[in-house]
C-alpha atoms as a PDB file:
ATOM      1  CA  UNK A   1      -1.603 -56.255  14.406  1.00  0.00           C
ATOM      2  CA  UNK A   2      -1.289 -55.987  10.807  1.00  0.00           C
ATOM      3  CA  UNK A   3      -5.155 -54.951  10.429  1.00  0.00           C
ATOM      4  CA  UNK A   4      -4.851 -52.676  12.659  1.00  0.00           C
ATOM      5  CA  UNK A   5      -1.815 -50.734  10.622  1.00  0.00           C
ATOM      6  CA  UNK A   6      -3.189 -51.186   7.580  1.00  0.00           C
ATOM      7  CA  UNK A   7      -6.816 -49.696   9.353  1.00  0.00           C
ATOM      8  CA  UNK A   8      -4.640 -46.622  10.024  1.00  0.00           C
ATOM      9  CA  UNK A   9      -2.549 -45.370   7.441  1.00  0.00           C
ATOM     10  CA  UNK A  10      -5.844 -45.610   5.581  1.00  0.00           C
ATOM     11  CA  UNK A  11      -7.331 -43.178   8.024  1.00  0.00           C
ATOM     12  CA  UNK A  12      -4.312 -41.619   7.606  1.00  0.00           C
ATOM     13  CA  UNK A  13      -4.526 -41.388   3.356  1.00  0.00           C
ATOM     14  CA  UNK A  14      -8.311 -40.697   3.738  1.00  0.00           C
ATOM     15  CA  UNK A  15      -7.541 -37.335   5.816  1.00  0.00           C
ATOM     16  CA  UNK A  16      -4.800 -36.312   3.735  1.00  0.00           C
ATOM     17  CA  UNK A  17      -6.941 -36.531   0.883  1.00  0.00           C
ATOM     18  CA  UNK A  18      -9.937 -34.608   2.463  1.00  0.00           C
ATOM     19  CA  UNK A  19      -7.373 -32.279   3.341  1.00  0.00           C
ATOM     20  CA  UNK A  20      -5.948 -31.684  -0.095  1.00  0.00           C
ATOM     21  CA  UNK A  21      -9.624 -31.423  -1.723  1.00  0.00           C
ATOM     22  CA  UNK A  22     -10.138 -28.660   1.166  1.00  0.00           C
ATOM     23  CA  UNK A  23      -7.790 -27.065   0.405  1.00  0.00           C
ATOM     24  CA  UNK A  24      -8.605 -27.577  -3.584  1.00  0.00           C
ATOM     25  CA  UNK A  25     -11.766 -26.102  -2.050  1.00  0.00           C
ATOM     26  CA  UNK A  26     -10.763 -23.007  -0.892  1.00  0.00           C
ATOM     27  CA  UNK A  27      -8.368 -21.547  -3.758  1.00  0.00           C
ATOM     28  CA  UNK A  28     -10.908 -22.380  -6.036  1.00  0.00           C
ATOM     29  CA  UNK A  29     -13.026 -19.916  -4.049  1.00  0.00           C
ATOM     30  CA  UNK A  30     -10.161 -17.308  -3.828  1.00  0.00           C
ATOM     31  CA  UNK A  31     -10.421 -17.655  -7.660  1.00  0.00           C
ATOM     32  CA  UNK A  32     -14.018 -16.926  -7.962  1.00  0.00           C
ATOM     33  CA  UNK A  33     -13.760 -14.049  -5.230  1.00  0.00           C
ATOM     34  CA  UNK A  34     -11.045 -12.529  -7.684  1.00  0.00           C
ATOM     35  CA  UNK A  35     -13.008 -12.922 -10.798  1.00  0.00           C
ATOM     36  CA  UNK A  36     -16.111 -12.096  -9.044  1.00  0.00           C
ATOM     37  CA  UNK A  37     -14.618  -8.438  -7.874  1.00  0.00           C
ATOM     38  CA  UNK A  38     -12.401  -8.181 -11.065  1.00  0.00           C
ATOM     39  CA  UNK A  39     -15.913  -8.145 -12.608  1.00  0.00           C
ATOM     40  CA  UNK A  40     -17.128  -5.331 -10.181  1.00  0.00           C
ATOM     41  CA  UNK A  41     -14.316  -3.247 -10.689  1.00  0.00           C
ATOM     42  CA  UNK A  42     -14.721  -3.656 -13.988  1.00  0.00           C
ATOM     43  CA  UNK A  43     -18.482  -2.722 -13.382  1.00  0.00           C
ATOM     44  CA  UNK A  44     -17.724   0.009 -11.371  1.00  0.00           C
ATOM     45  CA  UNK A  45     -15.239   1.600 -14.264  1.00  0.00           C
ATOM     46  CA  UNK A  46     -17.997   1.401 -16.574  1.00  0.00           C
ATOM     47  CA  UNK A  47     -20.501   3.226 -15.033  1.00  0.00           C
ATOM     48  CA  UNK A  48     -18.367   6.068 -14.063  1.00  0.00           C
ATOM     49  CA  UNK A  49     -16.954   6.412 -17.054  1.00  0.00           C
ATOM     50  CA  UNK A  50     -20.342   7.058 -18.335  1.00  0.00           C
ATOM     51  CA  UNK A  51     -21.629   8.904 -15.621  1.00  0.00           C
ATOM     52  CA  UNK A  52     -18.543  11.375 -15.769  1.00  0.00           C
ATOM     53  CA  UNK A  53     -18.901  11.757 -19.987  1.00  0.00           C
ATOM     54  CA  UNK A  54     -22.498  10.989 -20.734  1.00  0.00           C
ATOM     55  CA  UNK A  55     -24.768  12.779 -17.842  1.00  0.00           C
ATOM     56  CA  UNK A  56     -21.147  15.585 -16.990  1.00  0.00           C
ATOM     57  CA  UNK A  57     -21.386  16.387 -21.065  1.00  0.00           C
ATOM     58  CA  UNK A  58     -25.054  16.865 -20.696  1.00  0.00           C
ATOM     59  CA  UNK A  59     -25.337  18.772 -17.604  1.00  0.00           C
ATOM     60  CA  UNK A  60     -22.276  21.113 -19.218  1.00  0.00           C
ATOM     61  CA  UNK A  61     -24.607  21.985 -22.085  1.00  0.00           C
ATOM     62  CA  UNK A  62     -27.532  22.597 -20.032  1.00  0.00           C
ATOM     63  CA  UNK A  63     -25.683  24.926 -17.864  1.00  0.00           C
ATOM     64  CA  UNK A  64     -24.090  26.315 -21.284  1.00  0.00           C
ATOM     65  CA  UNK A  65     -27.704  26.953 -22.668  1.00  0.00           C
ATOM     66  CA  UNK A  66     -29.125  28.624 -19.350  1.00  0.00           C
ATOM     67  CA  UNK A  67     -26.492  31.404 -18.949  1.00  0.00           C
ATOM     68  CA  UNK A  68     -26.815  32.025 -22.508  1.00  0.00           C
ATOM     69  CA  UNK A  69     -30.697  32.526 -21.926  1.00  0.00           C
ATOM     70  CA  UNK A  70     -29.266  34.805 -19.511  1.00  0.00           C
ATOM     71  CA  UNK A  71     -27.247  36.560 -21.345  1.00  0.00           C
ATOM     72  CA  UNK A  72     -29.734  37.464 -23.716  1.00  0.00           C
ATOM     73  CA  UNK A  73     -32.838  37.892 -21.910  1.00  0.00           C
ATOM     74  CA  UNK A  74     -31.793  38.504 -18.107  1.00  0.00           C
ATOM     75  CA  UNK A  75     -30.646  42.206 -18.879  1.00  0.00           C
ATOM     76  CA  UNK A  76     -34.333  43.041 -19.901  1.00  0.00           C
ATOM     77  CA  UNK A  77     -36.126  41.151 -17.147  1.00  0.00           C
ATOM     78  CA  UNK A  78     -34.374  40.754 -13.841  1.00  0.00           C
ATOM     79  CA  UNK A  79     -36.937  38.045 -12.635  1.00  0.00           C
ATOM     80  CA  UNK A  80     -35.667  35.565 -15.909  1.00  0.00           C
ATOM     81  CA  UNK A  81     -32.172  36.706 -14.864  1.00  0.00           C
ATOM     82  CA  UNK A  82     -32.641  35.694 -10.989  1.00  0.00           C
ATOM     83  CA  UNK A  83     -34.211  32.389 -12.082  1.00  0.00           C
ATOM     84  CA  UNK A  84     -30.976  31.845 -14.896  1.00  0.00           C
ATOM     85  CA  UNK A  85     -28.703  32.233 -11.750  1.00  0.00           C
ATOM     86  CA  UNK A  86     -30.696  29.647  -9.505  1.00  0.00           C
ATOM     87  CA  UNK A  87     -30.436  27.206 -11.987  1.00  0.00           C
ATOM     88  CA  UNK A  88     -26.952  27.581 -13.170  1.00  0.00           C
ATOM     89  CA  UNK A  89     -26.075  27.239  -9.381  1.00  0.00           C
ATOM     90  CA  UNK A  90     -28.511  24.072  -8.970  1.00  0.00           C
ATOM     91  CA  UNK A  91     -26.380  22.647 -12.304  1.00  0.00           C
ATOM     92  CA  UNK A  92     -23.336  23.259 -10.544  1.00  0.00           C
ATOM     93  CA  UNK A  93     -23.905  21.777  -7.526  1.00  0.00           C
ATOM     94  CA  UNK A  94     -25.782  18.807  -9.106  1.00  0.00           C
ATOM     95  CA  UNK A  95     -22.413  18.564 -11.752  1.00  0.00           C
ATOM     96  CA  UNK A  96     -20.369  18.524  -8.272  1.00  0.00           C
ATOM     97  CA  UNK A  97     -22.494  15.338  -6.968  1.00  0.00           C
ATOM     98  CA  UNK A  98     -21.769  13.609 -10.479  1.00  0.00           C
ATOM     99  CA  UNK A  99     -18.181  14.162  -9.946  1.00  0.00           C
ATOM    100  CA  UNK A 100     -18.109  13.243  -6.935  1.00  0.00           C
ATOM    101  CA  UNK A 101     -20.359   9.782  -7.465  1.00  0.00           C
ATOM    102  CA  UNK A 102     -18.136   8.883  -9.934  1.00  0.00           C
ATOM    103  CA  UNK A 103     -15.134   9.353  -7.822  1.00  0.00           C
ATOM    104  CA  UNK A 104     -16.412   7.182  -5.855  1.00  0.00           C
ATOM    105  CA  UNK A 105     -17.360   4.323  -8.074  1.00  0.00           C
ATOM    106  CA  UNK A 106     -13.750   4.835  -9.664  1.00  0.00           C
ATOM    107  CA  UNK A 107     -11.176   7.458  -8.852  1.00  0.00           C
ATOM    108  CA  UNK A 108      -9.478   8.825 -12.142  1.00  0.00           C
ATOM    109  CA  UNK A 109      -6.409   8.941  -9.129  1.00  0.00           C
ATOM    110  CA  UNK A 110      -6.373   5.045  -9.821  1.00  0.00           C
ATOM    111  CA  UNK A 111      -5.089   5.730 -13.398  1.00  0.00           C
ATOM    112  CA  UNK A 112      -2.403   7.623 -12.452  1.00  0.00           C
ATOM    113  CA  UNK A 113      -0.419   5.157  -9.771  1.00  0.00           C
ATOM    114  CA  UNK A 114      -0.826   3.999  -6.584  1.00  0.00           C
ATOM    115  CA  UNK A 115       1.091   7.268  -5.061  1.00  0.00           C
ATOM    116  CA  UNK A 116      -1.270   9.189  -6.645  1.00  0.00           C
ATOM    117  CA  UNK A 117      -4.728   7.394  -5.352  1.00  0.00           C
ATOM    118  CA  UNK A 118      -3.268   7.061  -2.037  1.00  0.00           C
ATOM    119  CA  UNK A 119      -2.523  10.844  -1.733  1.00  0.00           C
ATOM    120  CA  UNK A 120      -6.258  11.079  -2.922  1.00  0.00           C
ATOM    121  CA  UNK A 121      -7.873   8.854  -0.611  1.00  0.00           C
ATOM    122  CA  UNK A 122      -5.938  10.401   2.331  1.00  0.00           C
ATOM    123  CA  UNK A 123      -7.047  13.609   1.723  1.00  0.00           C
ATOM    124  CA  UNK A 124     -10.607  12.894   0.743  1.00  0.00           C
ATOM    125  CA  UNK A 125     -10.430  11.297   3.735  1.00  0.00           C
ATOM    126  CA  UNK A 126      -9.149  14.349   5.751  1.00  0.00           C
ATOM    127  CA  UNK A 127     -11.619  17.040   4.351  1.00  0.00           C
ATOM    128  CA  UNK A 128     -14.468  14.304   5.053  1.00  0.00           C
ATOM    129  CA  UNK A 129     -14.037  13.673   8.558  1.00  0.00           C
ATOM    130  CA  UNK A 130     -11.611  15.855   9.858  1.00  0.00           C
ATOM    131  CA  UNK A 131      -9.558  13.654  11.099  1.00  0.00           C
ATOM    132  CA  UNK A 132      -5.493  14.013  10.401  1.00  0.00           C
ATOM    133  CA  UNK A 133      -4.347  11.565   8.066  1.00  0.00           C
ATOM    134  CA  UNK A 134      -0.297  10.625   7.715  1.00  0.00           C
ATOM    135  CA  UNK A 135       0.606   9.090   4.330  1.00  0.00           C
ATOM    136  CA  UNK A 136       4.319   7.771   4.088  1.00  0.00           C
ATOM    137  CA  UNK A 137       4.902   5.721   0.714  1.00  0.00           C
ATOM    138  CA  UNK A 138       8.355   4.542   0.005  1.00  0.00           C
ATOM    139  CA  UNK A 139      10.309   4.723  -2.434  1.00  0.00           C
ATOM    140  CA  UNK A 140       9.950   2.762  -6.001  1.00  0.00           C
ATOM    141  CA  UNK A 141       6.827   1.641  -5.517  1.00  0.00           C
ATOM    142  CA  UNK A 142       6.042   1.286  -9.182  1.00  0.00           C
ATOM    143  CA  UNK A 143       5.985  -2.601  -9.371  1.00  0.00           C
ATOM    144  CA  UNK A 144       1.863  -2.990  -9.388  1.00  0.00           C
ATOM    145  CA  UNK A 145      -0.593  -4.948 -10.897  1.00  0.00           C
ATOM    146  CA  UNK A 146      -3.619  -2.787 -11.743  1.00  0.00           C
ATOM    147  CA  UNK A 147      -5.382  -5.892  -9.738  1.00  0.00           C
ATOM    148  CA  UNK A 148      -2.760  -5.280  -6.934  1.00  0.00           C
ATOM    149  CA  UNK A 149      -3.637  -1.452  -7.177  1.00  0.00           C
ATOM    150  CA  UNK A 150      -7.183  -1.791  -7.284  1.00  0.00           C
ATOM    151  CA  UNK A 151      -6.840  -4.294  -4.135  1.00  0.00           C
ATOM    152  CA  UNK A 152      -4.306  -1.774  -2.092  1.00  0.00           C
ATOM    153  CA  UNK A 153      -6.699   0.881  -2.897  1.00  0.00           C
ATOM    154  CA  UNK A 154     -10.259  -0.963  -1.595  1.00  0.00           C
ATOM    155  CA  UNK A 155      -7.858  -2.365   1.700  1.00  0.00           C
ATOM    156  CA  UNK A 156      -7.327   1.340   2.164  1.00  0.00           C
ATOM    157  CA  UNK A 157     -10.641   2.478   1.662  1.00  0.00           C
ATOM    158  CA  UNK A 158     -12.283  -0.460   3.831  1.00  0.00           C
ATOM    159  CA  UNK A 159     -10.013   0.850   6.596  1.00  0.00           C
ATOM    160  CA  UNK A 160     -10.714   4.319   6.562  1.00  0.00           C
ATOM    161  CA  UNK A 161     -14.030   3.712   6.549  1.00  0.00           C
ATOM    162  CA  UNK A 162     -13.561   1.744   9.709  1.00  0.00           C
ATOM    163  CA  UNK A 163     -12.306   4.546  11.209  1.00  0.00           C
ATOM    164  CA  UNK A 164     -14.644   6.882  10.208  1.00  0.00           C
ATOM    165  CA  UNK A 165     -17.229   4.993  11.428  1.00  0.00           C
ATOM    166  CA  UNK A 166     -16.177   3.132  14.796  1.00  0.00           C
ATOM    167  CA  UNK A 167     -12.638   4.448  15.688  1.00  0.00           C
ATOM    168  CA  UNK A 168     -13.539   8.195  17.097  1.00  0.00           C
ATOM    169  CA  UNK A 169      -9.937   8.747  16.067  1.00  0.00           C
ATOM    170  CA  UNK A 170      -7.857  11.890  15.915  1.00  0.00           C
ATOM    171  CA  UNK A 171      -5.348  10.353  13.397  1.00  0.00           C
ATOM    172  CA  UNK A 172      -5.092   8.146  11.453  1.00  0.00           C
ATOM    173  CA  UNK A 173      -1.181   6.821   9.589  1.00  0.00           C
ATOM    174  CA  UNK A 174      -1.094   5.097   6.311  1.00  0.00           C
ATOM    175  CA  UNK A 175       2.525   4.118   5.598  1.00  0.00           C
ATOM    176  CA  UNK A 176       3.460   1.741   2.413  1.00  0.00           C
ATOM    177  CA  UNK A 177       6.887  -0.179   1.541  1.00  0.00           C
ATOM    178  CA  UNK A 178       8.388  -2.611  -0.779  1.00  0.00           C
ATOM    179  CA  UNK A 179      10.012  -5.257   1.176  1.00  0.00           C
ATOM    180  CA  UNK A 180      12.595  -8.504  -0.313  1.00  0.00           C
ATOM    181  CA  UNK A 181       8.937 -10.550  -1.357  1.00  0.00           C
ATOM    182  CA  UNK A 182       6.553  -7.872  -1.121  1.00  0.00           C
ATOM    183  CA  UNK A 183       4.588  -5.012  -0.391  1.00  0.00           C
ATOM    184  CA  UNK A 184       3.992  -4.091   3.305  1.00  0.00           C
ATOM    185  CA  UNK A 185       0.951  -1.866   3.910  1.00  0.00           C
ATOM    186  CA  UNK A 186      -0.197  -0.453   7.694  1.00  0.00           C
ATOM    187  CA  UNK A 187      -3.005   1.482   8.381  1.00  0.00           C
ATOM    188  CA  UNK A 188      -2.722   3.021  11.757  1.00  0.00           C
ATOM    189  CA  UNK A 189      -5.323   5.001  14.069  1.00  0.00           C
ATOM    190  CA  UNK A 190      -5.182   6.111  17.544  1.00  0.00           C
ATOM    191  CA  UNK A 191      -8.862   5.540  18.301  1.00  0.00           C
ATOM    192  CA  UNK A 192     -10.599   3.948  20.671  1.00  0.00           C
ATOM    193  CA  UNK A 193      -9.997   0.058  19.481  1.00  0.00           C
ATOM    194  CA  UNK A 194     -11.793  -3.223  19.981  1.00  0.00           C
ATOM    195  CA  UNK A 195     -11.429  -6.847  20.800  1.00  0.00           C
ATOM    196  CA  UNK A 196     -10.397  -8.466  16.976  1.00  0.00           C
ATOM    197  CA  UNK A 197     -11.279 -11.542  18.323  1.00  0.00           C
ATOM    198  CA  UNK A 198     -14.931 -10.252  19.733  1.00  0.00           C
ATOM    199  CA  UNK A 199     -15.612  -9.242  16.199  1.00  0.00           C
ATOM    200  CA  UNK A 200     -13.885 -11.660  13.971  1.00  0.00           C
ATOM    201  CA  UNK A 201     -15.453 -12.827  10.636  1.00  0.00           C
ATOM    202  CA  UNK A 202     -18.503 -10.549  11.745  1.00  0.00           C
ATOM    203  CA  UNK A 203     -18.284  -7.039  10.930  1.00  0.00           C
ATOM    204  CA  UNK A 204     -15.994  -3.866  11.125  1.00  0.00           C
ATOM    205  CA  UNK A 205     -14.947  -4.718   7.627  1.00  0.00           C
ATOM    206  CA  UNK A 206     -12.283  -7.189   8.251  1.00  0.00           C
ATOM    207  CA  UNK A 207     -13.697 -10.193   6.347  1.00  0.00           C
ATOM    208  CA  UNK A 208     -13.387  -7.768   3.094  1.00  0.00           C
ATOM    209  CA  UNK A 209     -10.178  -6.808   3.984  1.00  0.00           C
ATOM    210  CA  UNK A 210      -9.150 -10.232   4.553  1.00  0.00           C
ATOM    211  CA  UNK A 211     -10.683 -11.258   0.924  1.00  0.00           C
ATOM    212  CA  UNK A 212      -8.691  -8.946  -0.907  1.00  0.00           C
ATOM    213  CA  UNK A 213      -5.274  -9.562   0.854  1.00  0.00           C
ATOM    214  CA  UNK A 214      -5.781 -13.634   0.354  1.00  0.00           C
ATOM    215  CA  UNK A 215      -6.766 -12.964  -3.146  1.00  0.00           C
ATOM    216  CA  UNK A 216      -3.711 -11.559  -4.154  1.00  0.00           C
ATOM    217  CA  UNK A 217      -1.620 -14.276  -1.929  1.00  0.00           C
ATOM    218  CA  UNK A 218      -1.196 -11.880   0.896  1.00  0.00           C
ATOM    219  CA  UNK A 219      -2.266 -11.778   5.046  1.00  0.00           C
ATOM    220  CA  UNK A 220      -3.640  -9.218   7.204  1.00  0.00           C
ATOM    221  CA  UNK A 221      -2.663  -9.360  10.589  1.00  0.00           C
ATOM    222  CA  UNK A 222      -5.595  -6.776  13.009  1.00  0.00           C
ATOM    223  CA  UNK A 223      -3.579  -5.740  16.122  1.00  0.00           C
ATOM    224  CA  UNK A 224      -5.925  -3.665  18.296  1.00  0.00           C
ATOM    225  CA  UNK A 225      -6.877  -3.487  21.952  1.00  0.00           C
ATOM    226  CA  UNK A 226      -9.554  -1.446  23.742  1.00  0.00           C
ATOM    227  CA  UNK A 227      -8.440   2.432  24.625  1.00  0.00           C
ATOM    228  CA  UNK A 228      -5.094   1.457  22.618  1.00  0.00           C
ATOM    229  CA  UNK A 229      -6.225   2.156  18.657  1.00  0.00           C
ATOM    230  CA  UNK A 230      -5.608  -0.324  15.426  1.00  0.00           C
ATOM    231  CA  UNK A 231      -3.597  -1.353  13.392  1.00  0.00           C
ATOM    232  CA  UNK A 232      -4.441  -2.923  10.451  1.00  0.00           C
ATOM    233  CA  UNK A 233      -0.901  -4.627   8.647  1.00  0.00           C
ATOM    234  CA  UNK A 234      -1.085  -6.549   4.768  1.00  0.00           C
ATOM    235  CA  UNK A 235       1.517  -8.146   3.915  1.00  0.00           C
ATOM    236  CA  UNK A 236       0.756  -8.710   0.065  1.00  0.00           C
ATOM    237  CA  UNK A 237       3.865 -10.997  -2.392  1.00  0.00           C
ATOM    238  CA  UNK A 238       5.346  -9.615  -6.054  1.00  0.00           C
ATOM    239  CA  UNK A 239       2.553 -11.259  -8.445  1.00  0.00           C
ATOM    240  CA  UNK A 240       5.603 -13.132  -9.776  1.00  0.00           C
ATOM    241  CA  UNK A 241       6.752 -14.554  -6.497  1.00  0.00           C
ATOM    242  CA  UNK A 242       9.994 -13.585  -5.001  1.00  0.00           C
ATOM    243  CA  UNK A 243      11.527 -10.023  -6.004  1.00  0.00           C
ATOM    244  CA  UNK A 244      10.201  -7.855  -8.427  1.00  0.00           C
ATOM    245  CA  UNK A 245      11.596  -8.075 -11.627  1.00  0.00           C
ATOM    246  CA  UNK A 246      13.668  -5.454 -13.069  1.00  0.00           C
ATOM    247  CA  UNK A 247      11.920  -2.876 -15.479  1.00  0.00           C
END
């Protein structure tokens, strides 16, 4: 009957609007996730900054001021010289943790292109845990955001860390490509793998790694089994849709 029609296609218009405000819903989150870790980064660039210059600069003159105490006074009294060299060694080794805190917060490899952080991470990564790690980038790769970069980089990171942690891997391959609408990113281990679906939206990482991918319009596919390794694939667009523009 005609009540009955009518009854449904308003059904029908209700759910298509509860869909669309959903959906409303959820980019308006992506934005907010994006400005939220735009912010951190941001954060993060700040306080290594001044880490690296303010406490590196002050550490340097310490250092500068104990071997010239030294200099001057260790040749008459070996026990001032001996306790000169302990603490120009403690300085160094504390100087080392500043660098390498600050690396962390923000590598200066960042600044330089996404090559060049890559190649950092991977052998950080390497020297860390031991663990052989493959890098293959292609070939005019130049075509990033610094929001795309920053992204690639934390995917990257997120995933070694994975492996570091869970995988018991022997090696691990990071290979990166520009495709016709995008960027396509795999980080591969031959570990001991998992059950995605045993683990989904819980831990290992992934929902991070899934938040930085959607941000920037992109998907992450997991493909892992138990005994057979992981493989974690991003797919993410051009910011402008489509190909990359021309320089």
């Amino acid at each position: 009957n005609v009540t009955g029609v009518v009854s449904v296609a308003r059904d029908i218009r209700e759910l298509k609007e509860k869909e669309l405000n959903l959906e409303a819903s959820r980019n308006m989150l992506r934005v907010l996730a994006a400005r939220r870790d735009s912010a951190r980064e941001e954060e993060r660039k700040r306080i290594a900054r001044e880490i690296h210059d303010e406490l590196g600069q002050m550490l340097t003159a310490f250092r500068l001021d104990v071997a010239t105490l030294k200099f001057e006074h260790g040749t008459k009294d070996p026990a001032i010289a001996q306790r000169c060299q302990k603490l120009i060694e403690m300085t160094d080794q504390t100087i080392q943790v500043v660098r390498n805190i600050a690396s962390a917060l923000r590598p200066a490899s960042l600044d330089m292109g996404m090559s060049a952080a890559l190649e950092w991470l991977a052998n950080e990564f390497q020297i860390r845990t031991g663990v052989e790690c493959r890098l293959h980038i292609g070939p005019s790769l130049d075509g990033f955001t610094e929001e795309q970069s920053t992204a690639v980089f934390r995917i990257v990171q997120e995933s070694l860390t994975n492996v570091a942690r869970y995988a018991q891997a022997r090696q691990v391959e990071i290979s990166l490509r520009e495709t016709a609408e995008g960027y396509a990113m795999t980080i591969k281990d031959d570990g001991k793998g998992f059950d995605p679906d045993g683990v989904r939206g819980r831990s290992f990482g992934l929902v991070g790694i899934r938040e930085r991918a959607l941000m920037l319009g992109g998907d992450v596919r997991i493909d892992s089994r138990p005994g057979e390794g992981t493989a974690v694939e991003v797919v993410i667009p051009f910011p402008h849709g489509g190909r990359r523009l021309a320089a």
